[in-house]
PDB file of N, CA and C in Angstrom:
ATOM      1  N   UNK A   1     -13.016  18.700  -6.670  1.00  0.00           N
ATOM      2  CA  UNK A   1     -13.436  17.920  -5.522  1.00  0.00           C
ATOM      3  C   UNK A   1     -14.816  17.358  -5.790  1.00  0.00           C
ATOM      4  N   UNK A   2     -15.300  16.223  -5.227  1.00  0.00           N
ATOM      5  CA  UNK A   2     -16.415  15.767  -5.232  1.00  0.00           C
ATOM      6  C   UNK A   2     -17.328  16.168  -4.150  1.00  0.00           C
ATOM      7  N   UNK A   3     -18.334  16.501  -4.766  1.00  0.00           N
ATOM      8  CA  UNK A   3     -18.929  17.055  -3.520  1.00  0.00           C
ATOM      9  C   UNK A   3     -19.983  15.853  -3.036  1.00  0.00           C
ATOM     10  N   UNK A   4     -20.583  14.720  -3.829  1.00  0.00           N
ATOM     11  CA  UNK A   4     -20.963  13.940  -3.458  1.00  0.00           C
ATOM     12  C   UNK A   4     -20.239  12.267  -2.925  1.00  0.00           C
ATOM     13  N   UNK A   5     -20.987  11.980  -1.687  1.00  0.00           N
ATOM     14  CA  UNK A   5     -20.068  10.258  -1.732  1.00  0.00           C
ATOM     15  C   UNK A   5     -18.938  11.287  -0.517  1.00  0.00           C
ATOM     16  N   UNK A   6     -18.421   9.948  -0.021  1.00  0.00           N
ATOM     17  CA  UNK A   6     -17.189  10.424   1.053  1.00  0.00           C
ATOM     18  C   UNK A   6     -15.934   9.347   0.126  1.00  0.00           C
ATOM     19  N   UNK A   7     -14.912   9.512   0.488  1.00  0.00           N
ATOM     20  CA  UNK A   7     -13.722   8.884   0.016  1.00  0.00           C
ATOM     21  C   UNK A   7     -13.624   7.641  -0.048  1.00  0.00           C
ATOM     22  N   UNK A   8     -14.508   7.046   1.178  1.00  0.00           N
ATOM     23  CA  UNK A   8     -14.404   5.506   1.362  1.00  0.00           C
ATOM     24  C   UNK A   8     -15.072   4.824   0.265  1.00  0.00           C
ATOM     25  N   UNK A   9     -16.351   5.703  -0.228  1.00  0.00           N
ATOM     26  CA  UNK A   9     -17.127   5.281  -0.897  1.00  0.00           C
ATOM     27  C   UNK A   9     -16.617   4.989  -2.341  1.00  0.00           C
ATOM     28  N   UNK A  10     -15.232   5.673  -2.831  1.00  0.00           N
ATOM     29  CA  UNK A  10     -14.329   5.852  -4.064  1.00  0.00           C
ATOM     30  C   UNK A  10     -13.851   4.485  -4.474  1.00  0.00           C
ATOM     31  N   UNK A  11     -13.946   4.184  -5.442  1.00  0.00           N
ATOM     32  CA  UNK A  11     -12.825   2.907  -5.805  1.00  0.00           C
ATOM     33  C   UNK A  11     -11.683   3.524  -5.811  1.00  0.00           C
ATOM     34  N   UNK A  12     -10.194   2.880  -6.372  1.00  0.00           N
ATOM     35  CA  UNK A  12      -9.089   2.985  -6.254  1.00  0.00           C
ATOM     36  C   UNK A  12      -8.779   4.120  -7.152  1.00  0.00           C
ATOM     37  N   UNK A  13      -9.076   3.559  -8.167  1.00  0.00           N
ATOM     38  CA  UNK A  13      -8.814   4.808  -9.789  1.00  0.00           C
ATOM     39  C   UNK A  13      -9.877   6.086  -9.246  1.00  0.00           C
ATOM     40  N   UNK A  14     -10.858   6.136  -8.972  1.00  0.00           N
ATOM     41  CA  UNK A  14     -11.654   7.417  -8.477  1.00  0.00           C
ATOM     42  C   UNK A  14     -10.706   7.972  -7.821  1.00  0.00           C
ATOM     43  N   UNK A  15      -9.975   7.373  -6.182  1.00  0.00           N
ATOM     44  CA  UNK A  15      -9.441   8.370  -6.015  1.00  0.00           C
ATOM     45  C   UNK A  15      -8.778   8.624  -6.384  1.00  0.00           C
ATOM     46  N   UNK A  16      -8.012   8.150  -6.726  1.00  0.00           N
ATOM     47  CA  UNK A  16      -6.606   8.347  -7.575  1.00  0.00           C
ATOM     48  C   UNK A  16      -6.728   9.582  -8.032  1.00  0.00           C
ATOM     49  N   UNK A  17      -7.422   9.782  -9.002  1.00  0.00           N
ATOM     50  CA  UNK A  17      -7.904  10.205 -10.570  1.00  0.00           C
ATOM     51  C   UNK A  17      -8.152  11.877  -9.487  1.00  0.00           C
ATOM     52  N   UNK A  18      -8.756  11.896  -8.398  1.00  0.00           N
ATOM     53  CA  UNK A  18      -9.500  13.176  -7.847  1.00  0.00           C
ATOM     54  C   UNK A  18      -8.420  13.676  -6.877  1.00  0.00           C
ATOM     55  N   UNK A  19      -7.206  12.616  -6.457  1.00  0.00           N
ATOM     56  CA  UNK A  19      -6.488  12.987  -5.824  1.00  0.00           C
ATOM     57  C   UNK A  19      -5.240  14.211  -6.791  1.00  0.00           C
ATOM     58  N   UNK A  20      -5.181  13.463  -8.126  1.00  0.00           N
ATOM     59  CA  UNK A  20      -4.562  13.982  -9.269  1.00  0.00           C
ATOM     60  C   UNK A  20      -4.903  15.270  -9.320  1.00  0.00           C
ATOM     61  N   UNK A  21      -6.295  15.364  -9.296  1.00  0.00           N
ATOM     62  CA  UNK A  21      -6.789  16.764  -9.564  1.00  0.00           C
ATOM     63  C   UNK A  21      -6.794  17.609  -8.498  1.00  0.00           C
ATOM     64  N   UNK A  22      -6.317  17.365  -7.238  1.00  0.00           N
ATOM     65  CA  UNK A  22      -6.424  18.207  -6.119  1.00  0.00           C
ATOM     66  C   UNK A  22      -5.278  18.756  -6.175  1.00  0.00           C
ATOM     67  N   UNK A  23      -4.349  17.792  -5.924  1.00  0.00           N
ATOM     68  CA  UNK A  23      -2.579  18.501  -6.435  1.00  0.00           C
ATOM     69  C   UNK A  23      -2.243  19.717  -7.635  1.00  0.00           C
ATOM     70  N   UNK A  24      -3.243  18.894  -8.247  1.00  0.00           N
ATOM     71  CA  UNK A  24      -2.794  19.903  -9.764  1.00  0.00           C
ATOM     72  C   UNK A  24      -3.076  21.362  -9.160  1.00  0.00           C
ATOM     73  N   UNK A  25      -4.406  21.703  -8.586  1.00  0.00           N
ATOM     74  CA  UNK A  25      -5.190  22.304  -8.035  1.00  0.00           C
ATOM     75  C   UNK A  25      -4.330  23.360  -6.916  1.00  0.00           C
ATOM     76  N   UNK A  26      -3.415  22.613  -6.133  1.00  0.00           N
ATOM     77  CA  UNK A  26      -2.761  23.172  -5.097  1.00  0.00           C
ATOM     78  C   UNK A  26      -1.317  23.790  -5.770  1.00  0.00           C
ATOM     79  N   UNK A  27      -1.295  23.196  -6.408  1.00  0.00           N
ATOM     80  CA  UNK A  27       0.047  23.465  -7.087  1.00  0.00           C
ATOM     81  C   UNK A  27      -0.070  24.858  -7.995  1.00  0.00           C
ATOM     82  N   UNK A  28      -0.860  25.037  -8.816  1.00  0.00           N
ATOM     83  CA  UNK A  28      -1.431  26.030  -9.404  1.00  0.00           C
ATOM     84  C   UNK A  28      -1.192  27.051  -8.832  1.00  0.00           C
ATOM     85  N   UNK A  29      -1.911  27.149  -7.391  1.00  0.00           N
ATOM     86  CA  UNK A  29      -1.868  28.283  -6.523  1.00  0.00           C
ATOM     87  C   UNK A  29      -3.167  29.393  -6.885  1.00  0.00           C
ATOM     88  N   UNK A  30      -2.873  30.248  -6.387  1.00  0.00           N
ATOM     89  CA  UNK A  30      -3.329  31.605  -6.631  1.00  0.00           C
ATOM     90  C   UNK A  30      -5.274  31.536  -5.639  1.00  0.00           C
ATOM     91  N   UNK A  31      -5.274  30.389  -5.118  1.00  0.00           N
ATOM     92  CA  UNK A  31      -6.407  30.092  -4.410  1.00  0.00           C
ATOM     93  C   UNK A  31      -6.516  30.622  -2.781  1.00  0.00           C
ATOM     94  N   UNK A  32      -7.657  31.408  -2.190  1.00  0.00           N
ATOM     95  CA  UNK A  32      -7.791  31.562  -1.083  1.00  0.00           C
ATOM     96  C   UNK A  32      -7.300  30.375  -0.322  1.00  0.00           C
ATOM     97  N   UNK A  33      -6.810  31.431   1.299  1.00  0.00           N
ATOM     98  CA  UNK A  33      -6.152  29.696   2.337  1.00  0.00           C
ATOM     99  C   UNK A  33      -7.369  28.949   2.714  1.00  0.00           C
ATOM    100  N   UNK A  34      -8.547  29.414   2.344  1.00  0.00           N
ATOM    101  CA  UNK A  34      -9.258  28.584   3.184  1.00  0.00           C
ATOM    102  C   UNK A  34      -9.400  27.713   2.228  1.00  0.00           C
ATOM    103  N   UNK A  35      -9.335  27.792   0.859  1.00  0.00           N
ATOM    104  CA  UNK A  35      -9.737  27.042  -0.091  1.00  0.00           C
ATOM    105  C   UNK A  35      -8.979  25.605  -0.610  1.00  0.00           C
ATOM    106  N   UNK A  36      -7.180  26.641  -0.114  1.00  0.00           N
ATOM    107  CA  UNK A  36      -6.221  25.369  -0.158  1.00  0.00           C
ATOM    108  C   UNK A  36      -5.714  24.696   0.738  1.00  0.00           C
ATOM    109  N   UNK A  37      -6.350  25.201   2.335  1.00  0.00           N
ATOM    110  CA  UNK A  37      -6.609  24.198   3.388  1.00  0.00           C
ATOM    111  C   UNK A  37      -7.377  23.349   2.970  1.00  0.00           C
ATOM    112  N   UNK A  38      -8.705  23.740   2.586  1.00  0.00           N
ATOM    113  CA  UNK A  38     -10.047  21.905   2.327  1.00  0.00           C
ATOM    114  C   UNK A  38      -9.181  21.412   1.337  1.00  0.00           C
ATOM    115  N   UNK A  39      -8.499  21.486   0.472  1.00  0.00           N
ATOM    116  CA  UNK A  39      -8.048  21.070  -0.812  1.00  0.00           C
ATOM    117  C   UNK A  39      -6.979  19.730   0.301  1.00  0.00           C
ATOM    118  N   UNK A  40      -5.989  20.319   0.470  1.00  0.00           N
ATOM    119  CA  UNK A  40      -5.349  19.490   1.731  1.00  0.00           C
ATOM    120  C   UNK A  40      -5.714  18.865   2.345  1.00  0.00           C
ATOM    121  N   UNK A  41      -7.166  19.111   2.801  1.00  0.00           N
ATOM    122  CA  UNK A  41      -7.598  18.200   3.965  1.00  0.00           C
ATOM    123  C   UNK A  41      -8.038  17.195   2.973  1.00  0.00           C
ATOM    124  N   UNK A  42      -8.971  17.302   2.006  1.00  0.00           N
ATOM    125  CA  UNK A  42      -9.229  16.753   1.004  1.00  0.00           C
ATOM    126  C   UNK A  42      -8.158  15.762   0.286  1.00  0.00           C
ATOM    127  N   UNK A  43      -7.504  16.076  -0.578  1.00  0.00           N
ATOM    128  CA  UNK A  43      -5.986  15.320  -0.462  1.00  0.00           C
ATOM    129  C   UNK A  43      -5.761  14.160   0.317  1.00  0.00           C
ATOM    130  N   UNK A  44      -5.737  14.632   1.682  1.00  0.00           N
ATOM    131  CA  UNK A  44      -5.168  13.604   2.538  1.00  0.00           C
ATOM    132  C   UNK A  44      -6.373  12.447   2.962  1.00  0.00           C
ATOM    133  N   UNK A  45      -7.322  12.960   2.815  1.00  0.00           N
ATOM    134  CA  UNK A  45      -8.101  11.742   2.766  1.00  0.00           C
ATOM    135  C   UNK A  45      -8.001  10.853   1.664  1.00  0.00           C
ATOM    136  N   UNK A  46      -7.615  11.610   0.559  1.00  0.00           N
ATOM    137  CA  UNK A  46      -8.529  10.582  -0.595  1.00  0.00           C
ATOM    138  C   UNK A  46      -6.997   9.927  -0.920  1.00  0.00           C
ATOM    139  N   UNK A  47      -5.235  10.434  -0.158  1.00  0.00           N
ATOM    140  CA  UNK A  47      -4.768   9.680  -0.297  1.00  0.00           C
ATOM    141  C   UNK A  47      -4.415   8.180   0.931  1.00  0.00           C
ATOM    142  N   UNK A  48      -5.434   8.941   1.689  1.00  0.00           N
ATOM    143  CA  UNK A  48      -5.428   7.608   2.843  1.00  0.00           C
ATOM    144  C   UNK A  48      -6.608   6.500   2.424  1.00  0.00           C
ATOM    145  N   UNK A  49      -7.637   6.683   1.491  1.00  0.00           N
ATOM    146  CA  UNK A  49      -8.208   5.768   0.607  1.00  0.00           C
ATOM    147  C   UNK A  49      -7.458   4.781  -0.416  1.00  0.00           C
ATOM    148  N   UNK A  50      -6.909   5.880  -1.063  1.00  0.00           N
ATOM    149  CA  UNK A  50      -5.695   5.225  -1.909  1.00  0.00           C
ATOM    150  C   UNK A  50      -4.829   3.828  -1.139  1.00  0.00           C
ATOM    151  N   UNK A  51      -4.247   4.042  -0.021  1.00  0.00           N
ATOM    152  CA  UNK A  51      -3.388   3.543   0.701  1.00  0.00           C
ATOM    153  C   UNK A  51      -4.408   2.405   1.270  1.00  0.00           C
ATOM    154  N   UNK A  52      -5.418   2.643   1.585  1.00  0.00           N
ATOM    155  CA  UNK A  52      -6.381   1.274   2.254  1.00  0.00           C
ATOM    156  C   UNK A  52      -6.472   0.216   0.917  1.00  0.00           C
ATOM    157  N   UNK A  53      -6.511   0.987  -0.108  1.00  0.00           N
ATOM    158  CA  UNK A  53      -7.001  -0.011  -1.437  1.00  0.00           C
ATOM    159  C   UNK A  53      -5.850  -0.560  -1.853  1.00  0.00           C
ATOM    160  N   UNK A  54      -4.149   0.152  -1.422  1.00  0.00           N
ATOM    161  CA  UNK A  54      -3.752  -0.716  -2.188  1.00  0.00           C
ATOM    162  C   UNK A  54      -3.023  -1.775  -1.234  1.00  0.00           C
ATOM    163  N   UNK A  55      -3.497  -1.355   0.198  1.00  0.00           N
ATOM    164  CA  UNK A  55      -2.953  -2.677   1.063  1.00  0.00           C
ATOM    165  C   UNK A  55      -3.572  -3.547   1.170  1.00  0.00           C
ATOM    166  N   UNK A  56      -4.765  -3.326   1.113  1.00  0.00           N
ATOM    167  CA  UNK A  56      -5.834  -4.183   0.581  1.00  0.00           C
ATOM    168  C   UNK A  56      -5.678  -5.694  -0.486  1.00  0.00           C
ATOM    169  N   UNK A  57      -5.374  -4.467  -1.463  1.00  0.00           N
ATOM    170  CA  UNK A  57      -4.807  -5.474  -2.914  1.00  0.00           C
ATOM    171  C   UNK A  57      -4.221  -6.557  -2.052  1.00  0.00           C
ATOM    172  N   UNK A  58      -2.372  -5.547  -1.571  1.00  0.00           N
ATOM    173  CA  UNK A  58      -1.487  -6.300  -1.175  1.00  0.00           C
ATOM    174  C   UNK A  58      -2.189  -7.664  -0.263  1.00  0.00           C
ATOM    175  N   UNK A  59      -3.038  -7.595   0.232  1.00  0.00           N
ATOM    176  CA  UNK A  59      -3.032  -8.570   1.554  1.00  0.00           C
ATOM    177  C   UNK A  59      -3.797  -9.794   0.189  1.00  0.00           C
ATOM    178  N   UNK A  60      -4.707  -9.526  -0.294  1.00  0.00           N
ATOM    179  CA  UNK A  60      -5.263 -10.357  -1.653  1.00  0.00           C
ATOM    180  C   UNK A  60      -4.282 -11.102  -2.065  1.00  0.00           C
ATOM    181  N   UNK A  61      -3.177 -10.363  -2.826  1.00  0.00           N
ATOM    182  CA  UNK A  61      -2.277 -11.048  -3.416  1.00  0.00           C
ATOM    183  C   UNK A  61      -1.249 -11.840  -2.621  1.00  0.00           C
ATOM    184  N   UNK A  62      -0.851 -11.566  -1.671  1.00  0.00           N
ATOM    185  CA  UNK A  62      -0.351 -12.249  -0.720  1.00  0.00           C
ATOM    186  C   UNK A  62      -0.816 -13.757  -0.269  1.00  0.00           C
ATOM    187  N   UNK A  63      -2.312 -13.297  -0.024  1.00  0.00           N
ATOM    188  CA  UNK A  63      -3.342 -14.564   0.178  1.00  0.00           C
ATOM    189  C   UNK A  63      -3.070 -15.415  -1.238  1.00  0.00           C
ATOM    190  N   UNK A  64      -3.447 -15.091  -1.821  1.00  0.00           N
ATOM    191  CA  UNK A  64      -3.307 -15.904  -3.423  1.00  0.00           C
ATOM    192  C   UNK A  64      -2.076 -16.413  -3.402  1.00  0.00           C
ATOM    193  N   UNK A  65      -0.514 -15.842  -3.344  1.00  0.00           N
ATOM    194  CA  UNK A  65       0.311 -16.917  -3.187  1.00  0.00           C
ATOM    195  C   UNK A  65       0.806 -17.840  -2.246  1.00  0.00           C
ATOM    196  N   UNK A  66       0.179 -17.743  -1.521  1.00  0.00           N
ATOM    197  CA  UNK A  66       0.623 -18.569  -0.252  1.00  0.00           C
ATOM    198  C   UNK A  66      -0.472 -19.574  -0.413  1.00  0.00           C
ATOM    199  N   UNK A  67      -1.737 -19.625  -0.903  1.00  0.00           N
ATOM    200  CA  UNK A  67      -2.294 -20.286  -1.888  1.00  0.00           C
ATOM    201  C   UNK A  67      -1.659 -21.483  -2.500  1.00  0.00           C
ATOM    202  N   UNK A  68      -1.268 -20.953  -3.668  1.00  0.00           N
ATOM    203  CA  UNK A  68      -0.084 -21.396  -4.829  1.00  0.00           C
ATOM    204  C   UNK A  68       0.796 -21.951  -4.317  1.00  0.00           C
ATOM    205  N   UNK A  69       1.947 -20.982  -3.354  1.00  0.00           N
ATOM    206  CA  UNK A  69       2.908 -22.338  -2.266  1.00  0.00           C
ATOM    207  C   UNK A  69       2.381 -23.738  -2.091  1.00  0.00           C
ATOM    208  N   UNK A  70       1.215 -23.501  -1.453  1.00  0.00           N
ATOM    209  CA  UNK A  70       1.183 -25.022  -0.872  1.00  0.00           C
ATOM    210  C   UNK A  70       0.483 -25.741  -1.631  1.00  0.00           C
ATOM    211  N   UNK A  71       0.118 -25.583  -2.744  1.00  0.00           N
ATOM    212  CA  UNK A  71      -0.472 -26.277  -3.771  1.00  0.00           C
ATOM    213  C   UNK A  71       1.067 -26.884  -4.311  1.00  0.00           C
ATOM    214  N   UNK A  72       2.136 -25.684  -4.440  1.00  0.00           N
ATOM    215  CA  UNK A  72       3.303 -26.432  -4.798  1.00  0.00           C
ATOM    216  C   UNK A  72       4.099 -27.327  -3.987  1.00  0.00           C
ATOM    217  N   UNK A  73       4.094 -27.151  -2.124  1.00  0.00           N
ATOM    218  CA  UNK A  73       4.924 -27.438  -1.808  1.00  0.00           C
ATOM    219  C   UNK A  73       3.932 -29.181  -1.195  1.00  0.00           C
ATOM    220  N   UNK A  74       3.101 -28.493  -0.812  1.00  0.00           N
ATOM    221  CA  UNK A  74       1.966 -29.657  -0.653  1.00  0.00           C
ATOM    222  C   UNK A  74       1.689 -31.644  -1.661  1.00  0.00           C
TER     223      UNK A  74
END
């Protein structure tokens, strides 16, 4: 986990990359509950970062072809 910076503050691959390592982390096991509760809570943030960045993208790329449409249809 990162202990510095909040999730928002992550680019896409950061979280990604820390979300990777939290799973691995939970999956493992053998960790106190309190430890693989924050891990979870943790998790779910950094995959609701994930999800802002890549709708994000989506709305970008979207913009860009509808762009392109009317350059074509125009």
């Amino acid at each position: 986990m990162s202990p510095t910076g909040t999730e928002t503050e992550l680019g896409y691959e950061a979280a990604r990359d820390e979300l990777v390592e939290v799973v691995r982390k939970l999956e493992a096991g053998g960790l106190p509950l309190e430890d693989s509760i924050a891990l979870w809570e943790r998790g779910e943030a950094l995959a609701k970062t994930c999800e802002r960045h890549l709708d994000g993208a989506k709305e970008r790329i979207d913009a860009a072809l509808a762009v392109v449409e009317e350059d074509v249809d125009g």
